[in-house]
PDB file of N, CA and C in Angstrom:
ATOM      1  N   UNK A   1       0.845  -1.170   0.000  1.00  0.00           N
ATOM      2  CA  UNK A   1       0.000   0.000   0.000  1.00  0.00           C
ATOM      3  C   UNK A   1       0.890   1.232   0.000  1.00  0.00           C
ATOM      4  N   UNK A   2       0.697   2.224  -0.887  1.00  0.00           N
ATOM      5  CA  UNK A   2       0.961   3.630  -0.787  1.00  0.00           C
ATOM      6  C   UNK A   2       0.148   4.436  -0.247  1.00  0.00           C
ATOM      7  N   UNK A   3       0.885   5.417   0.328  1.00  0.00           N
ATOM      8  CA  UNK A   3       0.568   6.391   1.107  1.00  0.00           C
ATOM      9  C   UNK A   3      -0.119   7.644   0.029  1.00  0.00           C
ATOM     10  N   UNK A   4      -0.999   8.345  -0.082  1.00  0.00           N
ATOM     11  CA  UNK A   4      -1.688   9.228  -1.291  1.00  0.00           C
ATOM     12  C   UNK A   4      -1.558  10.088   0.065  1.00  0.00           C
ATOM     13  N   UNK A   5      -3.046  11.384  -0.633  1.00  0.00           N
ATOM     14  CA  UNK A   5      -3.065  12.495   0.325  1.00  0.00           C
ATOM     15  C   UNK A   5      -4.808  12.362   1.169  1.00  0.00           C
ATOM     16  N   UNK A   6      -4.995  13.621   1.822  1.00  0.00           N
ATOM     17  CA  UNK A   6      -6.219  13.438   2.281  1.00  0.00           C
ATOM     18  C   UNK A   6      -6.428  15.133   1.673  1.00  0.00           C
ATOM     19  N   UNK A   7      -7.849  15.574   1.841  1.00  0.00           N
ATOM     20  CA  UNK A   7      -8.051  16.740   1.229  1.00  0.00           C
ATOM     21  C   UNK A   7      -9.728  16.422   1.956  1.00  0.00           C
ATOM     22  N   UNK A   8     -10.173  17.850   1.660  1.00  0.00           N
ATOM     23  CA  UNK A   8     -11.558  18.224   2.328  1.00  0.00           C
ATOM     24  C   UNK A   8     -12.685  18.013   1.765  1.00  0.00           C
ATOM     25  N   UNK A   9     -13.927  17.299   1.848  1.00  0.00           N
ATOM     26  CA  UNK A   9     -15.368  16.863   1.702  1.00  0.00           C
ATOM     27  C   UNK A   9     -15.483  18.202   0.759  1.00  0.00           C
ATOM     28  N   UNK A  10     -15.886  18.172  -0.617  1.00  0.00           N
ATOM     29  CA  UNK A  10     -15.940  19.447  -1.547  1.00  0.00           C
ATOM     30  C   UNK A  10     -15.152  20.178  -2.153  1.00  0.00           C
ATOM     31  N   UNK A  11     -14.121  19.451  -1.890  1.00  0.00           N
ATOM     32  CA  UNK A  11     -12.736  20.241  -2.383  1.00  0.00           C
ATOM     33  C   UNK A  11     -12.170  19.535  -3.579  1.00  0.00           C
ATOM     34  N   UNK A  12     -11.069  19.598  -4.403  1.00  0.00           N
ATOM     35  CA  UNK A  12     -11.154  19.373  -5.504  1.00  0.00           C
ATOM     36  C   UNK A  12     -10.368  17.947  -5.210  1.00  0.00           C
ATOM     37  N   UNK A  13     -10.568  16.909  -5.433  1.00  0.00           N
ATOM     38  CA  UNK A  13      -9.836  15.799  -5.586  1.00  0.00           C
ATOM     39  C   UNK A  13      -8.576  15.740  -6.445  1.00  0.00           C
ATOM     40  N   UNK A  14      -7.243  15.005  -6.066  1.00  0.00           N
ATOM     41  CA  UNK A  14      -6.022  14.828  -6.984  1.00  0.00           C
ATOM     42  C   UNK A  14      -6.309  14.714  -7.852  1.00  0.00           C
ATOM     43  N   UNK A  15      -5.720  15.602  -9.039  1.00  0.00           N
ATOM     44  CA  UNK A  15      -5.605  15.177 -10.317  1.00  0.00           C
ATOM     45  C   UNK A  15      -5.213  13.704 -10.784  1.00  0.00           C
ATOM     46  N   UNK A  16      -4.486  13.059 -10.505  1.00  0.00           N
ATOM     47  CA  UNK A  16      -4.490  11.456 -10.956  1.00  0.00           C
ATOM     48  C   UNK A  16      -5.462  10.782 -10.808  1.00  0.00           C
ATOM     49  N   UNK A  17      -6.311  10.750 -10.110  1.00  0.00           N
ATOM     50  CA  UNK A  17      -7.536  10.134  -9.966  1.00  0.00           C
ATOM     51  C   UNK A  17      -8.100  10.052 -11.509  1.00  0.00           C
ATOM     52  N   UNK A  18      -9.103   8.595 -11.789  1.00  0.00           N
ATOM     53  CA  UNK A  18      -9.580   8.270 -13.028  1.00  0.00           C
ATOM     54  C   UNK A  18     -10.927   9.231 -13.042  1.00  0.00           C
ATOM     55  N   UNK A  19     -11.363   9.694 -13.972  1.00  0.00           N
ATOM     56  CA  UNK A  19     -12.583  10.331 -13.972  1.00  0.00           C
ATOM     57  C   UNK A  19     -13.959   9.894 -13.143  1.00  0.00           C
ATOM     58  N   UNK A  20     -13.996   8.380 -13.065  1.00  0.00           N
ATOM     59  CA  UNK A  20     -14.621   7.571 -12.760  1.00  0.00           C
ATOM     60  C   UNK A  20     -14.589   7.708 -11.594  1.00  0.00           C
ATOM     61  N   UNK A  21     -13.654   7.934 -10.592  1.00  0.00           N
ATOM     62  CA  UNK A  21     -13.407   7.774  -9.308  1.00  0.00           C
ATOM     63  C   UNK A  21     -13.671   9.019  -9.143  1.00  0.00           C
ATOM     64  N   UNK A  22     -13.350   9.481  -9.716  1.00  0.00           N
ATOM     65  CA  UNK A  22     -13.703  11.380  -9.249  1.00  0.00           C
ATOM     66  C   UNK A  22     -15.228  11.410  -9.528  1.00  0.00           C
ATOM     67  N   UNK A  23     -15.981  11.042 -10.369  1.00  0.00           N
ATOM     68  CA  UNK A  23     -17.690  11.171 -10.533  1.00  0.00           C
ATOM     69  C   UNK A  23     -18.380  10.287  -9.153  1.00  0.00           C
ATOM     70  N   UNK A  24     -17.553   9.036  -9.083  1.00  0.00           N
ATOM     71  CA  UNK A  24     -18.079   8.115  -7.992  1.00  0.00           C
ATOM     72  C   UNK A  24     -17.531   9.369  -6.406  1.00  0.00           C
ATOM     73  N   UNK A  25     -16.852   9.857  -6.441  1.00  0.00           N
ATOM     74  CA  UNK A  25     -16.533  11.008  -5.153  1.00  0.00           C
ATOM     75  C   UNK A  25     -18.183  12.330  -4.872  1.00  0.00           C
ATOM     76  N   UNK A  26     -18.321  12.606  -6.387  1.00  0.00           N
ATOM     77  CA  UNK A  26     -18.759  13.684  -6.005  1.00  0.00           C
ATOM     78  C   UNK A  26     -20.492  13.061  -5.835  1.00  0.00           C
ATOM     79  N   UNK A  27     -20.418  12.267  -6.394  1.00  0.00           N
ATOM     80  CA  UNK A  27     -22.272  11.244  -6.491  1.00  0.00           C
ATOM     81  C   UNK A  27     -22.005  11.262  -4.633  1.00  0.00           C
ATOM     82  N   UNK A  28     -20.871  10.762  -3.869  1.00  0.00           N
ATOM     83  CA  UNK A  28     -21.092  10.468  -2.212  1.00  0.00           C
ATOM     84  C   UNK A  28     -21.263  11.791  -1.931  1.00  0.00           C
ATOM     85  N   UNK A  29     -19.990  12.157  -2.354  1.00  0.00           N
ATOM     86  CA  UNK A  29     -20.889  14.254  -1.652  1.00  0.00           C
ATOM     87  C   UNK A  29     -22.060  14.868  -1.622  1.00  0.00           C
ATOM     88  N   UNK A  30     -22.363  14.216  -2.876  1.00  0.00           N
ATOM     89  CA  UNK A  30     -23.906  15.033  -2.897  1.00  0.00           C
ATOM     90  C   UNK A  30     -25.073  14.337  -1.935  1.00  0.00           C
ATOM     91  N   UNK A  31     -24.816  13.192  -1.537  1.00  0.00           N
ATOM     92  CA  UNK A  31     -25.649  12.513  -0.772  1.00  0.00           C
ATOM     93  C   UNK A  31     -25.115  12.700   0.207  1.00  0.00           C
ATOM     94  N   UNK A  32     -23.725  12.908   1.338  1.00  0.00           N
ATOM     95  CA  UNK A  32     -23.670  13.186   2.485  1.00  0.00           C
ATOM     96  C   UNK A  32     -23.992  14.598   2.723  1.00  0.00           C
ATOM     97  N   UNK A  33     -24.344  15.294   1.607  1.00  0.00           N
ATOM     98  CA  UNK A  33     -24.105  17.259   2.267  1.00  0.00           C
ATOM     99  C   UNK A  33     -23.271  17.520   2.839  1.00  0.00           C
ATOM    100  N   UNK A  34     -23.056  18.599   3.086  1.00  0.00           N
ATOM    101  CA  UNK A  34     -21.929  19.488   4.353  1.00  0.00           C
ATOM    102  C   UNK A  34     -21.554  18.765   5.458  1.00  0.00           C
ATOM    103  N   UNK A  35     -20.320  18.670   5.409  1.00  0.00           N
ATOM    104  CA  UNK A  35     -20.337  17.578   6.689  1.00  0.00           C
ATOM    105  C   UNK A  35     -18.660  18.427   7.508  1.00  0.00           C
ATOM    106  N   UNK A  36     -17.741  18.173   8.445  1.00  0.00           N
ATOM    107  CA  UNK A  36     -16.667  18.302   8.132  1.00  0.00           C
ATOM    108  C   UNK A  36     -15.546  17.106   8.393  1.00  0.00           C
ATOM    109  N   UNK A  37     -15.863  16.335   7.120  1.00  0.00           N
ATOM    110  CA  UNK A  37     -14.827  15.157   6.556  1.00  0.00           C
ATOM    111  C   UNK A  37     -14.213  15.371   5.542  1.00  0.00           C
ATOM    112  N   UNK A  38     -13.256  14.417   5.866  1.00  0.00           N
ATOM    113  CA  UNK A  38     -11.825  13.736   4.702  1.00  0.00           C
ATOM    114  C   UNK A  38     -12.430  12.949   3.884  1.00  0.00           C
ATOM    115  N   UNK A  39     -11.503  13.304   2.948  1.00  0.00           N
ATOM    116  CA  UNK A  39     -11.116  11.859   2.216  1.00  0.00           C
ATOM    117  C   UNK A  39      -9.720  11.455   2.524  1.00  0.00           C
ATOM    118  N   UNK A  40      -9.502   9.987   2.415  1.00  0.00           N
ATOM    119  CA  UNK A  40      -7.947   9.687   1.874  1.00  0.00           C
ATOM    120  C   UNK A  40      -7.887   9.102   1.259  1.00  0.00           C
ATOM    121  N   UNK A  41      -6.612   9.167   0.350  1.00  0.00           N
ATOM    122  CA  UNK A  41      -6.698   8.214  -0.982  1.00  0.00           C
ATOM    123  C   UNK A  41      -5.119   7.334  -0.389  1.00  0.00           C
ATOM    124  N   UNK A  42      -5.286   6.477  -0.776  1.00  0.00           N
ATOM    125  CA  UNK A  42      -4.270   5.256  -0.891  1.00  0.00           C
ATOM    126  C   UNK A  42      -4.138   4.972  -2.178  1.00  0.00           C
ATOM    127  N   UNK A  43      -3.003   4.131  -2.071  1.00  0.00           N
ATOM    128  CA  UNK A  43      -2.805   3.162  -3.852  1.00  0.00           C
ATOM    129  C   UNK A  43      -2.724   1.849  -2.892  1.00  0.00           C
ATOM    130  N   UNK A  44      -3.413   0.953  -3.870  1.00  0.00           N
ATOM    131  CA  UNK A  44      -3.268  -0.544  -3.638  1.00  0.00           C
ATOM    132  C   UNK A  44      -2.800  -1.730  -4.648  1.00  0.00           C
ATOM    133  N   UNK A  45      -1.795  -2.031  -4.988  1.00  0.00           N
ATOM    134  CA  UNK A  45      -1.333  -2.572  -5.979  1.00  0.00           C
ATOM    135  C   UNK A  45      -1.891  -1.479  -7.608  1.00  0.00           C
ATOM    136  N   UNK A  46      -1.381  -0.449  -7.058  1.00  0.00           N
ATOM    137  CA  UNK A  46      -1.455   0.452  -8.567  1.00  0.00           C
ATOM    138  C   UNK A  46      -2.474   1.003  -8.621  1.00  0.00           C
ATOM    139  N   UNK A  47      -3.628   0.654  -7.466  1.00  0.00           N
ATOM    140  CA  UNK A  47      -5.193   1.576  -7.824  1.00  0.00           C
ATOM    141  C   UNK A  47      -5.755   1.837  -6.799  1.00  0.00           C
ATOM    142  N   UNK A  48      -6.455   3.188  -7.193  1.00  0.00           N
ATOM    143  CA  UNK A  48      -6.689   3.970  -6.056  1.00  0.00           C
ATOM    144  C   UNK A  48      -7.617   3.459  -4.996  1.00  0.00           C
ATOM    145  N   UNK A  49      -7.843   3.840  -3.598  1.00  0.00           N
ATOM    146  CA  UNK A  49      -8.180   3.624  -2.940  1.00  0.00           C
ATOM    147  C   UNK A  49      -8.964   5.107  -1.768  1.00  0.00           C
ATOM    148  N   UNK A  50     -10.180   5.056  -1.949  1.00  0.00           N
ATOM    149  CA  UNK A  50     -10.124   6.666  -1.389  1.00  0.00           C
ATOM    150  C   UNK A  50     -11.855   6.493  -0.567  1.00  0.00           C
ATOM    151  N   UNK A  51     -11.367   6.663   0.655  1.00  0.00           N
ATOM    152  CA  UNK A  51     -12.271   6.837   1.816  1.00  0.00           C
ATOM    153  C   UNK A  51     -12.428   8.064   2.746  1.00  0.00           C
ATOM    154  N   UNK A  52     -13.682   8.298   3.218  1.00  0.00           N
ATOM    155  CA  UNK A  52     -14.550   9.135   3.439  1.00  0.00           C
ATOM    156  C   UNK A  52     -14.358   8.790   5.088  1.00  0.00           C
ATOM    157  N   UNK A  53     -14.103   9.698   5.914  1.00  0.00           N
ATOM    158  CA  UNK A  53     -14.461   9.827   7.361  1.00  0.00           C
ATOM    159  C   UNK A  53     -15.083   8.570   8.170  1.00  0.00           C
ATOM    160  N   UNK A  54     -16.298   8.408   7.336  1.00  0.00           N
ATOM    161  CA  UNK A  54     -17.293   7.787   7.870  1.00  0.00           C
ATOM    162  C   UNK A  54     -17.108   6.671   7.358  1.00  0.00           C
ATOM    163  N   UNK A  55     -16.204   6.370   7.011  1.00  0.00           N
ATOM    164  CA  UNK A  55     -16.324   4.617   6.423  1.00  0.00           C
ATOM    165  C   UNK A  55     -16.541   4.238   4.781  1.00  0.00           C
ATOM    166  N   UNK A  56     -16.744   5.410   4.161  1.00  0.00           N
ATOM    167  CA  UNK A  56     -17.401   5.125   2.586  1.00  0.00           C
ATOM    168  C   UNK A  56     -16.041   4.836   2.107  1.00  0.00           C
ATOM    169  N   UNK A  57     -15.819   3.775   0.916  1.00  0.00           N
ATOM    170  CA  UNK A  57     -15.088   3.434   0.815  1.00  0.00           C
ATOM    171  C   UNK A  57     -15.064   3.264  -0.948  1.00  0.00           C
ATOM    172  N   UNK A  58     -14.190   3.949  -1.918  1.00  0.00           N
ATOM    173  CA  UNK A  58     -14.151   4.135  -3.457  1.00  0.00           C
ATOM    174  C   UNK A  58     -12.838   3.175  -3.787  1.00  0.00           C
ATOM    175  N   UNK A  59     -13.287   2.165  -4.709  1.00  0.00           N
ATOM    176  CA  UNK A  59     -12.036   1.740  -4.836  1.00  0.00           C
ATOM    177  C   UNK A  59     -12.160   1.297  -6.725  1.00  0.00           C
ATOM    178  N   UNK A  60     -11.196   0.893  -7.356  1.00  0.00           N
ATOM    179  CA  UNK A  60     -11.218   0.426  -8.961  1.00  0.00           C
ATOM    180  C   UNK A  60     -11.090  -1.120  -7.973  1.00  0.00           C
ATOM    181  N   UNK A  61     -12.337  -2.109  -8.799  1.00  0.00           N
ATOM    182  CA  UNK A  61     -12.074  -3.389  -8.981  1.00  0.00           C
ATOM    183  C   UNK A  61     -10.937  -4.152 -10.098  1.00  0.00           C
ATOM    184  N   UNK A  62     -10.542  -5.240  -9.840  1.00  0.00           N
ATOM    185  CA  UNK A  62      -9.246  -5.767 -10.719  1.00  0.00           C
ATOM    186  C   UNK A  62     -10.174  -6.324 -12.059  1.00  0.00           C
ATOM    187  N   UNK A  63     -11.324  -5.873 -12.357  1.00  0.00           N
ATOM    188  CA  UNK A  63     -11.819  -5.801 -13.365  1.00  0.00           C
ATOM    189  C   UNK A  63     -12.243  -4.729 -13.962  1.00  0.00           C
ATOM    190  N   UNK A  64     -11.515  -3.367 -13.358  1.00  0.00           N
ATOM    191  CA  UNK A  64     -11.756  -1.845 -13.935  1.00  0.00           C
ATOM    192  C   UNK A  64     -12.948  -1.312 -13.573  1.00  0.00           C
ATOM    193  N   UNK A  65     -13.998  -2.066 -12.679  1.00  0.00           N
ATOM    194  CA  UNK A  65     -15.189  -1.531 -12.311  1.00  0.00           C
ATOM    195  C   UNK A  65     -15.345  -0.606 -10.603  1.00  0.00           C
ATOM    196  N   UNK A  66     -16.404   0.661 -11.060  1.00  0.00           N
ATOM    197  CA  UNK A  66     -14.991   1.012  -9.809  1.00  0.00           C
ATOM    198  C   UNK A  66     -16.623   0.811  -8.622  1.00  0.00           C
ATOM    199  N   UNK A  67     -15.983   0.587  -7.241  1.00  0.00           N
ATOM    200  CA  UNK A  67     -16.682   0.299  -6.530  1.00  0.00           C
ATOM    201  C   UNK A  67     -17.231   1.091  -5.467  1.00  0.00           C
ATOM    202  N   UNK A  68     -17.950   1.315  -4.784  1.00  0.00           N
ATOM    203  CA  UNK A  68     -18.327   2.046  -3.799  1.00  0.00           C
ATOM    204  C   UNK A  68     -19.052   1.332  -2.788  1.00  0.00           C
ATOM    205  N   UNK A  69     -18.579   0.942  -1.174  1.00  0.00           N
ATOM    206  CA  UNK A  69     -19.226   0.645  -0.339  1.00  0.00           C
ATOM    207  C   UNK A  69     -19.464   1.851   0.869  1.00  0.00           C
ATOM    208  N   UNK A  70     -20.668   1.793   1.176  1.00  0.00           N
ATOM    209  CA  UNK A  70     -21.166   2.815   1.845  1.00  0.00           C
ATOM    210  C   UNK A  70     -21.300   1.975   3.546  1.00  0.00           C
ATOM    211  N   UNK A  71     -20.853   2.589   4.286  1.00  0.00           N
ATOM    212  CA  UNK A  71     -21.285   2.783   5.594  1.00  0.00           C
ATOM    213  C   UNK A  71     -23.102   2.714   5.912  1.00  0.00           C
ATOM    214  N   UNK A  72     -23.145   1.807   6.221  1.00  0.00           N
ATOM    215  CA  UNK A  72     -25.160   1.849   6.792  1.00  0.00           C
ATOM    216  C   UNK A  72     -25.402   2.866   8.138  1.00  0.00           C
TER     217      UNK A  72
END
């Protein structure tokens, strides 16, 4: 695992990020609203990895599909 950055709930996500992962970011924002949380992004064998305060969790599957598990 690599170490990435963390940055603020509404704020602009790293540029390296796949488009995909960045649309799957802002679809959770818009459903948590204003909050004051992180994200952090990790790398995991080459792909990103980027979680939300609360447990939400964005990742690329090893079949390019990218995933999102949400916190209940």
């Amino acid at each position: 695992m690599q170490l990435g950055t963390r940055w603020n709930l509404g704020d602009t996500p790293p540029p390296r990020l796949p488009d995909e992962v960045v649309a799957a970011i802002r679809a959770v924002e818009s459903e948590v609203g204003e909050r004051p949380w992180r994200w952090t992004l990790t790398w995991l064998e080459g792909r990103p990895v980027v979680e939300l305060d609360d447990g939400t969790t964005i990742r690329i599957g090893s079949d390019g599909v990218v995933i999102v598990t949400e916190t209940s």
